[in-house]
C-alpha atoms as a PDB file:
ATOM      1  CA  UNK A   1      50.134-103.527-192.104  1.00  0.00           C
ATOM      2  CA  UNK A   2      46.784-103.430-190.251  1.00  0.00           C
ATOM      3  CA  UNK A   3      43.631-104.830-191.696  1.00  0.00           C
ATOM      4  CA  UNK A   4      40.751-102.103-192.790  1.00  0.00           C
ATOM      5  CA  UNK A   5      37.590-102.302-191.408  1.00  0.00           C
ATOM      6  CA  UNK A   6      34.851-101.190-194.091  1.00  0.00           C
ATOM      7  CA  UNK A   7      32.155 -99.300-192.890  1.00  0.00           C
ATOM      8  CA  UNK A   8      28.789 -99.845-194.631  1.00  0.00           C
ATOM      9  CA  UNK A   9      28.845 -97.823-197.898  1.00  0.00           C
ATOM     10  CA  UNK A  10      32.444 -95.953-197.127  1.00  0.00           C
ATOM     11  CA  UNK A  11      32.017 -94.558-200.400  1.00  0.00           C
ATOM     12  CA  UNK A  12      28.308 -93.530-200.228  1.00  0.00           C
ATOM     13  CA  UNK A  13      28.187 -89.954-200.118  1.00  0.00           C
ATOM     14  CA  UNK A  14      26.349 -89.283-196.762  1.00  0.00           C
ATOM     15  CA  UNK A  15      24.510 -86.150-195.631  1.00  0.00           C
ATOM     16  CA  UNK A  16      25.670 -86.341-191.644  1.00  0.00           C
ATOM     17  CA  UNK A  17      22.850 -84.258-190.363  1.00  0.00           C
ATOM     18  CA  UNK A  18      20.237 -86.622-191.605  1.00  0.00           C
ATOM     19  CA  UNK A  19      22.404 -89.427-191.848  1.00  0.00           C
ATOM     20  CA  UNK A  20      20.915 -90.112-195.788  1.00  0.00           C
ATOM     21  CA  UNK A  21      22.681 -90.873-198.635  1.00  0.00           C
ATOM     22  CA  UNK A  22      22.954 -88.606-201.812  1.00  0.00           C
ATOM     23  CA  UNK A  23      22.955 -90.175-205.435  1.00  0.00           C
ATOM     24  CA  UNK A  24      26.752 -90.443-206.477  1.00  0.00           C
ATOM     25  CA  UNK A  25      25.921 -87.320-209.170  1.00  0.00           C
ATOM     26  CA  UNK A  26      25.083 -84.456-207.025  1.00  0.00           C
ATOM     27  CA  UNK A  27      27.952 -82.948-205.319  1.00  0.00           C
ATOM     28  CA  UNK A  28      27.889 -83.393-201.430  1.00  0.00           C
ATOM     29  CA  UNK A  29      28.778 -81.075-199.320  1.00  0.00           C
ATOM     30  CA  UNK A  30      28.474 -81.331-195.405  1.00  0.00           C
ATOM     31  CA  UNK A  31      28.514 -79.176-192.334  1.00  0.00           C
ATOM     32  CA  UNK A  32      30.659 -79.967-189.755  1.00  0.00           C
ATOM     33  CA  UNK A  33      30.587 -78.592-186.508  1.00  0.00           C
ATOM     34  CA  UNK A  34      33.105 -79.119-183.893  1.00  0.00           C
ATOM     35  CA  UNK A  35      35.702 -82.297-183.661  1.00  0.00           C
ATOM     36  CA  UNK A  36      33.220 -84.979-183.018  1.00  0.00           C
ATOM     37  CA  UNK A  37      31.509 -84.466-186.116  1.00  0.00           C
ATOM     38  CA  UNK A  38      35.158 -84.151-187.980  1.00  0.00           C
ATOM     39  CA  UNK A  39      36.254 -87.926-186.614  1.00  0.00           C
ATOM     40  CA  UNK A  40      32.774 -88.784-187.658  1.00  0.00           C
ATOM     41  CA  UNK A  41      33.635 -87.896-190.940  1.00  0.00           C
ATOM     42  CA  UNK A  42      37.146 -89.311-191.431  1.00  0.00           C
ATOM     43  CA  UNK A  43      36.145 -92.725-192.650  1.00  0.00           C
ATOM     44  CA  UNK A  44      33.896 -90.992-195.827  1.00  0.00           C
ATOM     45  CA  UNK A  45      36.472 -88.601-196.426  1.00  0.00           C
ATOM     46  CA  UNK A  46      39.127 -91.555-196.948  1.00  0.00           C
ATOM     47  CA  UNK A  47      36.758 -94.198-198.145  1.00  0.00           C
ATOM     48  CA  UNK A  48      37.965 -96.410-194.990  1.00  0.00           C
ATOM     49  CA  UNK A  49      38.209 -96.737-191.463  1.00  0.00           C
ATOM     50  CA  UNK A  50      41.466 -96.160-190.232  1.00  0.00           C
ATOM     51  CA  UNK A  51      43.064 -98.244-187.612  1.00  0.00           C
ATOM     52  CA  UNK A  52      46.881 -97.154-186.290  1.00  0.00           C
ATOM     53  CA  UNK A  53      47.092 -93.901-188.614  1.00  0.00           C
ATOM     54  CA  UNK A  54      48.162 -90.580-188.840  1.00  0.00           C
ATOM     55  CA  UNK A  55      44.871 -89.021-190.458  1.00  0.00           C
ATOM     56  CA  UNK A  56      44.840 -85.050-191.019  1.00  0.00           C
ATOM     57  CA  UNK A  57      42.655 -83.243-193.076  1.00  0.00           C
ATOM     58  CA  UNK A  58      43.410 -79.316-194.789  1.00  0.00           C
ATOM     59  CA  UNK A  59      40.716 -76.744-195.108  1.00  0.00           C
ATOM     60  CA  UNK A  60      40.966 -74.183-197.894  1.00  0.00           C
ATOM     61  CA  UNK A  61      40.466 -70.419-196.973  1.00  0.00           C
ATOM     62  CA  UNK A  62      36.884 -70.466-197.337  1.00  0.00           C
ATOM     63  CA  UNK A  63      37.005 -73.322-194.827  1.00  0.00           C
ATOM     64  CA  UNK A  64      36.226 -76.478-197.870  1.00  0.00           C
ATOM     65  CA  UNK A  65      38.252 -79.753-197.331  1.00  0.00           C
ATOM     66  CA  UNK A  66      40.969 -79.233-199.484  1.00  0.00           C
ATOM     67  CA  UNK A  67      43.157 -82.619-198.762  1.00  0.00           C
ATOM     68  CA  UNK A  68      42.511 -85.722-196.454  1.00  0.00           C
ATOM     69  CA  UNK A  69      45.418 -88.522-195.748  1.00  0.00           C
ATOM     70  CA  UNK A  70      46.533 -90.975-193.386  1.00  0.00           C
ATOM     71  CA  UNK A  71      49.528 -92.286-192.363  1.00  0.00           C
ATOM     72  CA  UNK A  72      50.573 -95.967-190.588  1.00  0.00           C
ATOM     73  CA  UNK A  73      50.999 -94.613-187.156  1.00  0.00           C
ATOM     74  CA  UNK A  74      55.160 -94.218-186.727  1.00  0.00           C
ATOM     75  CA  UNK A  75      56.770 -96.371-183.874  1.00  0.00           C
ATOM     76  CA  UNK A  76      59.893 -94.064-183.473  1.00  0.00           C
ATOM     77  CA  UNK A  77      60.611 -90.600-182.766  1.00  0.00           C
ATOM     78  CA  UNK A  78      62.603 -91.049-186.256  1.00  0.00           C
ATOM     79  CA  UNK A  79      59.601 -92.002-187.838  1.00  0.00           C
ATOM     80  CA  UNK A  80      57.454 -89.597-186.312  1.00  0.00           C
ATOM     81  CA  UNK A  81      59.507 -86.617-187.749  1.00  0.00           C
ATOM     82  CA  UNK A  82      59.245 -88.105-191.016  1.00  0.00           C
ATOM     83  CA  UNK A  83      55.611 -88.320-190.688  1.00  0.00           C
ATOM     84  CA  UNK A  84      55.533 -84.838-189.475  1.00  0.00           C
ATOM     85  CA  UNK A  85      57.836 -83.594-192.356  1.00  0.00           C
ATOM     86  CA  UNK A  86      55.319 -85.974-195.134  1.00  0.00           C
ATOM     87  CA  UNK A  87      51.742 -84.218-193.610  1.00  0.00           C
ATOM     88  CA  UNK A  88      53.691 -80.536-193.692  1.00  0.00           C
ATOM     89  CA  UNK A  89      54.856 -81.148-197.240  1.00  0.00           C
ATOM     90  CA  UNK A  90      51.437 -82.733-198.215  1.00  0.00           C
ATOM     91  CA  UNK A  91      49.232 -79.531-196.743  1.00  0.00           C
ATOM     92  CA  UNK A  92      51.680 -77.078-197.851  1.00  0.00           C
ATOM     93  CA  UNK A  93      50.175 -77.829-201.501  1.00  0.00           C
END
């Protein structure tokens, strides 16, 4: 298992266009435009930075994060249909 690297308040809720943080009460909701700004995200979404991982992330209809997750990366094609198979199963909720 690989050691997690922390970023500096992972839990913080963060506002990413102004790069303040939100008290822990109000809800936060964030804008994110294009992929950069997605993988920028990861790390609050999951409350870590991920190292060797599967990480995917489901939008709802009305384009809200619905689910995040990550995965230890697989290191066979056998494992790498059973990730696969876990991440379908997971968004298909």
């Amino acid at each position: 298992m690989s050691k997690r690297r922390s970023t500096p308040n992972p839990l913080e809720p963060i506002n990413f266009s102004t790069g303040e943080h939100r008290p822990r009460n109000q809800p936060t909701r964030i804008k994110i435009h294009g992929v950069t700004q997605l993988r920028e995200a990861i790390p609050y979404l999951l409350g870590f930075v991920p190292e060797h991982s599967v990480v995917f992330v489901g939008l709802a209809s009305n384009d809200t994060v619905s689910i995040t997750g990550r995965i230890d990366s697989p290191a066979t094609a056998a494992q790498a249909v059973d990730v696969a198979d876990a991440i379908s199963a997971a968004l298909a909720h």
